[in-house]
Protein backbone atom coordinates (compact mmCIF):
# COMPACT_ATOMS: atom_id res chain seq x y z
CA UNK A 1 16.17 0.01 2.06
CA UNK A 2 14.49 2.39 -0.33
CA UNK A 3 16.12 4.14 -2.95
CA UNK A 4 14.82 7.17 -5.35
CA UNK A 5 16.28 6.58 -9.37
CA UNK A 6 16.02 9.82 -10.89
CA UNK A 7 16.35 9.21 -14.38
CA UNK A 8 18.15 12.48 -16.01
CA UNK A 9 18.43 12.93 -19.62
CA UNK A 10 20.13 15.00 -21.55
CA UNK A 11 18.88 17.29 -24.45
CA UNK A 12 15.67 17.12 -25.79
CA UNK A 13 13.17 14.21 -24.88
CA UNK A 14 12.96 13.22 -28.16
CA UNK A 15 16.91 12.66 -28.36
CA UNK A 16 16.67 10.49 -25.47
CA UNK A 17 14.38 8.58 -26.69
CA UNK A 18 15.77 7.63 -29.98
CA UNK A 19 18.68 6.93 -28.24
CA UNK A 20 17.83 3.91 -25.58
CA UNK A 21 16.76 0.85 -25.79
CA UNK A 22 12.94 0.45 -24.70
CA UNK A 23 12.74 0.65 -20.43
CA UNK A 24 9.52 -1.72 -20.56
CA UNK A 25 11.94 -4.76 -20.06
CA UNK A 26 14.10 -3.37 -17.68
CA UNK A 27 10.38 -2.26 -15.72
CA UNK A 28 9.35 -5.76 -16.02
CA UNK A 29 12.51 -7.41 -15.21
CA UNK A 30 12.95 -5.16 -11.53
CA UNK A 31 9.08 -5.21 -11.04
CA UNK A 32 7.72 -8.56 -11.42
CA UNK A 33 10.77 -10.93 -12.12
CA UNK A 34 12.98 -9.48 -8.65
CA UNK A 35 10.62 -7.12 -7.29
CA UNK A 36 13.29 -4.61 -6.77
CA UNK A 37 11.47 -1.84 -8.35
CA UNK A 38 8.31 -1.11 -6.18
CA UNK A 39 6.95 1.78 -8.85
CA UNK A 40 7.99 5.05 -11.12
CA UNK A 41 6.58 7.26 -14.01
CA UNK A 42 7.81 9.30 -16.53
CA UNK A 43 7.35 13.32 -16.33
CA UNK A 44 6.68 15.89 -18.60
CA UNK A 45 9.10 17.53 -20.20
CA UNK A 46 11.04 20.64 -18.32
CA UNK A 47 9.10 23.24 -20.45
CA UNK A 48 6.26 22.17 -18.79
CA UNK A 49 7.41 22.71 -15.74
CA UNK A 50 5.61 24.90 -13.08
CA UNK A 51 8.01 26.68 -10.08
CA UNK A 52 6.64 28.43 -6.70
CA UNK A 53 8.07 30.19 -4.38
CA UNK A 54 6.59 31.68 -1.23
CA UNK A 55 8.43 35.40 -0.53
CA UNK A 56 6.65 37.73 1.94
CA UNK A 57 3.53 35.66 2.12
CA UNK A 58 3.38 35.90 -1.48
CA UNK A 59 3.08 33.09 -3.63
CA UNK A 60 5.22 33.34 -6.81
CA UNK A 61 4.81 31.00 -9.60
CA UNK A 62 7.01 30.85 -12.32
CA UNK A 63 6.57 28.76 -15.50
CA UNK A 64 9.75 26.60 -16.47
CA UNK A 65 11.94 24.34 -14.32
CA UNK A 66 13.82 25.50 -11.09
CA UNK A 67 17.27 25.70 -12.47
CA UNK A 68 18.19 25.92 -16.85
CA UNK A 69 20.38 23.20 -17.10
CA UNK A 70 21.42 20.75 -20.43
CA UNK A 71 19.85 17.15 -18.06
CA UNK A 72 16.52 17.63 -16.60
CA UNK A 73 15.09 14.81 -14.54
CA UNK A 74 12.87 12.65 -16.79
CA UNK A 75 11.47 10.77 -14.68
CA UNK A 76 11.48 8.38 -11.19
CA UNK A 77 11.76 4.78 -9.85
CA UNK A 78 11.58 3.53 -6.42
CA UNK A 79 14.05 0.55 -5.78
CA UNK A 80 13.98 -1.65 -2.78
CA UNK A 81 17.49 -2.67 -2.34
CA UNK A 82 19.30 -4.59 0.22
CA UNK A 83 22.20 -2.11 -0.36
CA UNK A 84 23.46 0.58 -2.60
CA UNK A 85 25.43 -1.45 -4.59
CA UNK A 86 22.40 -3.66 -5.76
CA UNK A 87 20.55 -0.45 -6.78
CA UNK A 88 23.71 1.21 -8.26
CA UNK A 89 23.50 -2.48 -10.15
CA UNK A 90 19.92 -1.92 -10.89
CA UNK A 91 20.15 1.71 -12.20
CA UNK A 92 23.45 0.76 -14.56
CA UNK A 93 20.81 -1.76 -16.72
CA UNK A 94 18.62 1.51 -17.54
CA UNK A 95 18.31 2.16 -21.03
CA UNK A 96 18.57 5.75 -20.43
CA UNK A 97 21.99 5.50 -18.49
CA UNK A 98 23.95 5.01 -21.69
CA UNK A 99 22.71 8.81 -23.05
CA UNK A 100 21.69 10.47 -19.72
CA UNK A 101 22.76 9.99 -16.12
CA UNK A 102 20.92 8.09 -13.03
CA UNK A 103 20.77 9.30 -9.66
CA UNK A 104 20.35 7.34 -6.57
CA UNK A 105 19.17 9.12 -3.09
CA UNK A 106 18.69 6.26 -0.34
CA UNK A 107 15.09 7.91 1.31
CA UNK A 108 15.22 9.03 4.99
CA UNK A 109 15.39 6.94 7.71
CA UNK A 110 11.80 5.48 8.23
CA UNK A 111 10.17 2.84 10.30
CA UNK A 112 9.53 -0.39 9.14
CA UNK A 113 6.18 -0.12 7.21
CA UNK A 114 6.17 -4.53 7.18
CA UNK A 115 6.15 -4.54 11.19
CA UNK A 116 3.72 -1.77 11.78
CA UNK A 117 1.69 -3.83 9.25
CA UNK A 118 1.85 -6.64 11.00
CA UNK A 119 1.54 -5.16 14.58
CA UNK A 120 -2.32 -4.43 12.42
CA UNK A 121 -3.07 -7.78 12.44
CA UNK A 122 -1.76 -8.40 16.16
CA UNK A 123 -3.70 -5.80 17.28
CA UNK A 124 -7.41 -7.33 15.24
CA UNK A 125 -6.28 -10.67 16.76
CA UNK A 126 -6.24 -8.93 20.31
CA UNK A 127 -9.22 -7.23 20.06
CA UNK A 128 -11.18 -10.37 19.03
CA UNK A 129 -9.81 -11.97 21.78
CA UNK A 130 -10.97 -9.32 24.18
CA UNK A 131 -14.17 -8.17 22.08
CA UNK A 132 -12.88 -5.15 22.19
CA UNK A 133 -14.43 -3.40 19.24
CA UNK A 134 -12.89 -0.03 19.28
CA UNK A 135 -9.40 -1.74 19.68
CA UNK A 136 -9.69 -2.98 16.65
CA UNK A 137 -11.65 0.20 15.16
CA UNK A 138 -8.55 1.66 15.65
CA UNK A 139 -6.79 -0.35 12.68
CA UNK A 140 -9.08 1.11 9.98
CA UNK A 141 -9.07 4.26 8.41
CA UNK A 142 -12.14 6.58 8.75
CA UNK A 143 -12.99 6.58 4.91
CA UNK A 144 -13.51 2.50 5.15
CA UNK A 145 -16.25 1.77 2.74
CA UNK A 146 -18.48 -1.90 4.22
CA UNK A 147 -20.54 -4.15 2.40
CA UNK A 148 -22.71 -6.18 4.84
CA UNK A 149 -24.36 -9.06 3.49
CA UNK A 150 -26.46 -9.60 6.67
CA UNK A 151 -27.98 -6.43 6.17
CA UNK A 152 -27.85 -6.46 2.11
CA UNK A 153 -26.27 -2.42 2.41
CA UNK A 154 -23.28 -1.14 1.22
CA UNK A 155 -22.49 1.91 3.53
CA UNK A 156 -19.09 4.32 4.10
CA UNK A 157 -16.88 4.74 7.03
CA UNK A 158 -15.64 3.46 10.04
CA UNK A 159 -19.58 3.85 11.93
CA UNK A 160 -20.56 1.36 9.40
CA UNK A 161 -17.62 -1.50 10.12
CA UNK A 162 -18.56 -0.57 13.85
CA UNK A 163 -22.17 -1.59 13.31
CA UNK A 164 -21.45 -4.71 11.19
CA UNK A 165 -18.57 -5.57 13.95
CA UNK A 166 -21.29 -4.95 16.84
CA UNK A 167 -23.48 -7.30 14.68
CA UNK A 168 -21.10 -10.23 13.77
CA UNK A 169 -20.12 -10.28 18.26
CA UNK A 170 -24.02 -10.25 19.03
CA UNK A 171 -24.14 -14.18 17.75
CA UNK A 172 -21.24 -15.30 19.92
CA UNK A 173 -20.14 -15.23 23.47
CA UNK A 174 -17.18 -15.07 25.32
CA UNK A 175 -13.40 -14.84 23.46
CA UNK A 176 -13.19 -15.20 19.79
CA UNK A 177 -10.50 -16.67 18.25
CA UNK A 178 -8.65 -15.62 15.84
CA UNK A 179 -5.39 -17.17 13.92
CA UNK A 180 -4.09 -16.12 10.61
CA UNK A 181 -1.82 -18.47 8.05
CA UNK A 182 -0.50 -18.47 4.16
CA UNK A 183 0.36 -14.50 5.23
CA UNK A 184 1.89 -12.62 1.87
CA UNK A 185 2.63 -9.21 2.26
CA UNK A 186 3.60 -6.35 -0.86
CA UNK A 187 4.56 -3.37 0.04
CA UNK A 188 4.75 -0.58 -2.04
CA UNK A 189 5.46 2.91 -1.07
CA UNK A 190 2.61 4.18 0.57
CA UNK A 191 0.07 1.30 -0.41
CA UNK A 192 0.34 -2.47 0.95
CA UNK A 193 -1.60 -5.64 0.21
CA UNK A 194 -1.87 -8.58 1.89
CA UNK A 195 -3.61 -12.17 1.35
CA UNK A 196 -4.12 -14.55 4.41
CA UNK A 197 -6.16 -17.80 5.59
CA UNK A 198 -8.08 -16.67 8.79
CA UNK A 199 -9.87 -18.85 10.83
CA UNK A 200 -12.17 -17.40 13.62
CA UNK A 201 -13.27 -20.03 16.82
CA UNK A 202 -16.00 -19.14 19.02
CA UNK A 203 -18.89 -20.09 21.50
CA UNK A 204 -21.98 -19.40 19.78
CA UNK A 205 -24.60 -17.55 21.60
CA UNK A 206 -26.92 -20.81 21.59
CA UNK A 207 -24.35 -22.89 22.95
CA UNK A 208 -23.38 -24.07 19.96
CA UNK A 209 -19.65 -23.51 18.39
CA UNK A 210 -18.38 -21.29 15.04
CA UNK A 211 -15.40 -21.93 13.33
CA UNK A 212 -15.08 -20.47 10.03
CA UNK A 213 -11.69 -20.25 7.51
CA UNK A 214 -11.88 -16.78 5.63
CA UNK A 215 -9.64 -16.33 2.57
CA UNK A 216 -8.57 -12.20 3.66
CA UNK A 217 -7.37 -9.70 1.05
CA UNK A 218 -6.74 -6.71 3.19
CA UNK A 219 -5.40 -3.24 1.59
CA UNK A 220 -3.05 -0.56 3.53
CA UNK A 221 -2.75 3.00 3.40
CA UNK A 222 0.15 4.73 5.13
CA UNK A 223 -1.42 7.83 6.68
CA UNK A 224 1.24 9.90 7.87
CA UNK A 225 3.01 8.21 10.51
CA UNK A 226 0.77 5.41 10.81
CA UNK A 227 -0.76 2.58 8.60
CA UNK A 228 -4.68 1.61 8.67
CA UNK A 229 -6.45 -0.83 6.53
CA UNK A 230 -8.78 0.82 4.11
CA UNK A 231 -9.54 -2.31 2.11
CA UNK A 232 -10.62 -5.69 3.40
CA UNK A 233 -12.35 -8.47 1.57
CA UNK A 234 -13.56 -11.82 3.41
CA UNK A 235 -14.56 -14.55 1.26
CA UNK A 236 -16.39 -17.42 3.13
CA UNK A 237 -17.38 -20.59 1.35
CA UNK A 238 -21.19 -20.75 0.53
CA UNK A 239 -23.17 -22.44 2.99
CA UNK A 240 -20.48 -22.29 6.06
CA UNK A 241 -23.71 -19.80 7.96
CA UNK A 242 -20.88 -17.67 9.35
CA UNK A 243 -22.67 -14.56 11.32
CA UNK A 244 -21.59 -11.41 10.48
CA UNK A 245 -19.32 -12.26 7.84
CA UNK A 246 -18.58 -8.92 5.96
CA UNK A 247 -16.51 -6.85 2.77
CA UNK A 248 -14.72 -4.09 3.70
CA UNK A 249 -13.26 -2.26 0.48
CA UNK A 250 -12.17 1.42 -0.21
């Protein structure tokens, strides 16, 4: 489950600050060593604060924070936790707890962002299978940006992956195969990366038979209640004479 860590201090910034310990450790610690901590940043002090309110239709902006209070919110982590204990755990080793205050808001219930990312990658095996093209059109994001090497163009958008899609089916005939293996997933927040061994089987147009093994790093952006893949990047090894192969990148 996610948590928000709203790191409040107390004061000045600059009394905060002489008073903690560095947080670089405890960032690296939660980030890389448990990836607990999926990202944060500090903020600006609270003089440099902007508020708005809309009253009438009128939009009123006033400079300074929403409420003059002695702790101002400093800045933000969000903690993947398997419960509120390990991120009440996790927000006790902040430097700044020992002179400010941390506090922990579990987000809103959400779906799960790792099985609609996967569901993705049943859906492009599907569509292979069928040749459907626009089934699997539908996984991508309209701002996908290709690189064909067939062609030797880099273009922008989803027409272009259509084109080098229509392309890469033109060579083969009948179901294409499609299984994936080695699949690592990060997500984080809104963004997700994945890397994965592909291998595509087909009937080659000529009679003959493709199977290639792609090494897939494929990028995710969560797009309001949906993910779509707005990165991909296929790396064949030289010399395999796989049709169609493509980048996809954003």
């Amino acid at each position: 489950m996610k948590y928000m860590l709203l790191v409040c201090g107390g004061g000045d910034d600059t009394e905060v600050s002489s008073e903690t310990e560095p947080v670089e450790p405890w960032v690296e610690e939660l980030s890389v060593e448990h990836e607990v901590r999926l990202h944060g940043h500090r903020l600006r002090p609270p003089a440099d604060a902007v508020t708005v309110r809309v009253r009438g239709g009128e939009v009123l902006r006033t400079d300074g924070p929403f409420a003059e209070t002695k702790e101002y919110i400093a800045g933000f982590d969000v903690l993947q936790c398997d419960s509120l204990e390990e991120a009440v755990a996790a927000a006790a080793r902040h430097p700044v707890a020992s002179a400010g205050a941390m506090e922990i808001r579990a987000f809103w219930d959400e779906t799960d962002a790792e099985t609609e990312i996967r569901r993705l990658g049943t859906e492009l095996t599907e569509a292979a299978r069928e040749r459907d093209i626009e089934r699997a059109m539908a996984c991508y994001a309209p701002d996908v940006e290709v690189f064909h090497p067939v062609s030797g163009q880099e273009q922008s958008g989803i027409e272009a992956l259509r084109k080098a899609e229509e392309l890469r089916y033109s060579s083969v005939t009948g179901p294409v195969g499609r299984e994936v293996s080695d699949y690592r997933l990060r997500i984080d927040e809104s963004i997700a990366f994945s890397h994965a061994l592909v291998r595509t089987c087909a009937t080659l147009a000529d009679g003959g038979t493709l199977e290639t093994t792609e090494r897939v790093t494929t990028g995710y952006r969560e797009a309001g209640d949906r993910w779509q893949i707005v990165h991909e990047h296929r790396s064949v090894p030289a010399g395999t004479g796989a049709p169609g192969t493509e980048e996809v990148r954003s």
